[in-house]
Protein backbone atom coordinates (compact mmCIF):
# COMPACT_ATOMS: atom_id res chain seq x y z
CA UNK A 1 24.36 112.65 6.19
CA UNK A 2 23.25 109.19 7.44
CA UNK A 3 25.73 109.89 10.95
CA UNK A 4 23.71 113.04 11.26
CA UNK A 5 20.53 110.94 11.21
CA UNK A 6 22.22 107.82 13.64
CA UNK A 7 23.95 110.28 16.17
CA UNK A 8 21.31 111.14 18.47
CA UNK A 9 19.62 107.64 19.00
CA UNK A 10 23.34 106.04 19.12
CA UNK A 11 23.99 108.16 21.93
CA UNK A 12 20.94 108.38 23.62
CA UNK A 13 21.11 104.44 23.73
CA UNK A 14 24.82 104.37 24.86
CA UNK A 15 24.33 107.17 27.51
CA UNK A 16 20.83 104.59 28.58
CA UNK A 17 23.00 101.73 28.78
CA UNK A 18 25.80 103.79 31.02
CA UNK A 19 22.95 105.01 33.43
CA UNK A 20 20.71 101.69 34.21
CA UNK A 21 24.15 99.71 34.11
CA UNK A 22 25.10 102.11 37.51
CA UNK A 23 21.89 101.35 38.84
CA UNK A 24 22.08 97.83 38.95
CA UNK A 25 25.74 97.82 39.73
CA UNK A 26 24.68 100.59 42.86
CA UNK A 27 21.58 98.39 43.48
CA UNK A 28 23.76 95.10 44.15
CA UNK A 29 26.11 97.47 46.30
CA UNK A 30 23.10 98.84 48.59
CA UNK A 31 21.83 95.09 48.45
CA UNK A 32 24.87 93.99 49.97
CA UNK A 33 25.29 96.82 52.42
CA UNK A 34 21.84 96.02 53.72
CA UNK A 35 23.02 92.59 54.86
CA UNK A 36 26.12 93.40 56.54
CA UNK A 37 24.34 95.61 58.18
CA UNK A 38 21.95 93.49 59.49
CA UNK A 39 24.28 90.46 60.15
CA UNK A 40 25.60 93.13 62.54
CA UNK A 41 22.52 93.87 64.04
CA UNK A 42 21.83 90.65 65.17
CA UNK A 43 24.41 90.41 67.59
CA UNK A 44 24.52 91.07 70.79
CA UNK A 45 25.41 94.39 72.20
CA UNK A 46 25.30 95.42 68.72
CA UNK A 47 24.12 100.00 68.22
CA UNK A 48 22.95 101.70 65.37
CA UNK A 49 26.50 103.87 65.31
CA UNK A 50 28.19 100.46 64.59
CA UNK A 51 25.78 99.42 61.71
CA UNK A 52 25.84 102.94 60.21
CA UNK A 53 29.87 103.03 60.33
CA UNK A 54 29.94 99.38 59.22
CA UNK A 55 27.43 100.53 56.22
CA UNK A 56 29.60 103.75 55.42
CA UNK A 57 32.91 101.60 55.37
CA UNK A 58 31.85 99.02 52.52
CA UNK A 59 30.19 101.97 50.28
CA UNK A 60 33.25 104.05 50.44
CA UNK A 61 35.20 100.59 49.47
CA UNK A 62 32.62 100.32 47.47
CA UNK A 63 33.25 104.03 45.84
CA UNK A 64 30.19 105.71 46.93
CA UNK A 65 29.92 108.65 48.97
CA UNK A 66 28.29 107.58 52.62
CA UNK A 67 27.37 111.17 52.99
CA UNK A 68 24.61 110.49 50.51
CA UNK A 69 23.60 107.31 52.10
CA UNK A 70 20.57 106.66 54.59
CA UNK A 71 20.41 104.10 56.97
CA UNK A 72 17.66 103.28 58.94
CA UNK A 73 17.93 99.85 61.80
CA UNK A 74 14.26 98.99 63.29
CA UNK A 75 14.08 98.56 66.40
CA UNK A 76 16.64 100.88 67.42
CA UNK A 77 18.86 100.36 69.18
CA UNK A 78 18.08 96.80 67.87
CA UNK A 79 19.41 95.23 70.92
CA UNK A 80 15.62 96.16 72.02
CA UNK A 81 14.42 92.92 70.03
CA UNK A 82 13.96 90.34 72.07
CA UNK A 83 15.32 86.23 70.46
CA UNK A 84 13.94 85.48 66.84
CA UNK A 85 12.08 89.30 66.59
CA UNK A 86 13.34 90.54 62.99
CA UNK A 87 15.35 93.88 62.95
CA UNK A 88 15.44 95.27 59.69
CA UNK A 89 18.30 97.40 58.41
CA UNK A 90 17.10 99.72 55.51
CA UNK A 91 19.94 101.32 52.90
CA UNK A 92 18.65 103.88 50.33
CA UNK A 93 20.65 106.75 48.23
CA UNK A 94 19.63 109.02 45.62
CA UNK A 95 20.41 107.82 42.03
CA UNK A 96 21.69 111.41 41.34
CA UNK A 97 24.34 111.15 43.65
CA UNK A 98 25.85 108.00 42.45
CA UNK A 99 25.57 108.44 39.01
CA UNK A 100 28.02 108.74 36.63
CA UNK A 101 26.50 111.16 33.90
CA UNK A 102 26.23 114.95 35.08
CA UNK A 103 22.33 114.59 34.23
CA UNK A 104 20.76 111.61 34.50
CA UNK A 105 18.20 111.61 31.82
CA UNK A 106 16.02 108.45 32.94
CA UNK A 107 16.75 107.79 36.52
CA UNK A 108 17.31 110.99 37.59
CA UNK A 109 14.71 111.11 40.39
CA UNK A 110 14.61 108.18 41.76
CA UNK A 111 16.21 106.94 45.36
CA UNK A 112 17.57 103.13 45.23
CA UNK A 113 16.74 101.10 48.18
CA UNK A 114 17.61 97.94 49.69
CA UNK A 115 16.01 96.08 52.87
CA UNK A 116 17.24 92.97 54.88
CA UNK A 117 15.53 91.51 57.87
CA UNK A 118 17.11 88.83 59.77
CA UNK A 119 15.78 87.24 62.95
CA UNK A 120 18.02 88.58 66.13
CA UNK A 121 20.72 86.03 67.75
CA UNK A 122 20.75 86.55 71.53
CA UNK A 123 21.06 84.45 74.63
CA UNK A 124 17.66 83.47 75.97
């Protein structure tokens, strides 16, 4: 009798804790894809094809699909900004994609982003 009163808020709690412990987990991932992707955009001769396929390659080590991954480099091609301009490299993905529950009951709607800007590196 008393499990058939505990059940439901046991596992509502336990599924909560499984979803917003993939979001921060995905969060720190996107975080960290954001700066490798910008501390290759600072370089020179450095294209938006190398940041995305820099990007893709640490969230599939990272075990998240790239095809559900958007990646957006301003200015682009950021070879455009001139010494010390900021280009910004932008990483978002739907939480339903990377979730780990079929239905995400509280997150299931939003999109996770991340943002770096670092000031370009190029010979004056």
């Amino acid at each position: 009798m008393e499990f058939a009163v505990v059940a439901p808020v046991f596992f509502l709690l336990v599924f909560g804790m499984i979803e917003y412990g993939r979001m921060c987990m995905v969060q720190q991932v996107i975080t960290n894809a954001s700066r490798e992707g910008a501390r290759l955009a600072v370089l020179d001769g450095a294209t938006a094809a190398e940041i995305d396929t820099s990007i893709d390659t640490y969230m599939t080590a990272a075990s998240i699909n790239p095809a559900s991954v958007t990646v957006t480099v301003a200015p682009n091609p950021p070879s455009d900004a001139e010494f010390g301009e900021p280009v910004t490299v932008t990483v978002s993905v739907p939480f339903n994609q990377v979730s780990w529950l079929p239905s995400p009951m509280y997150l299931g709607g939003q999109t996770l982003s991340a943002t770096t800007v670092m000031r370009r590196e190029a010979i004056q």
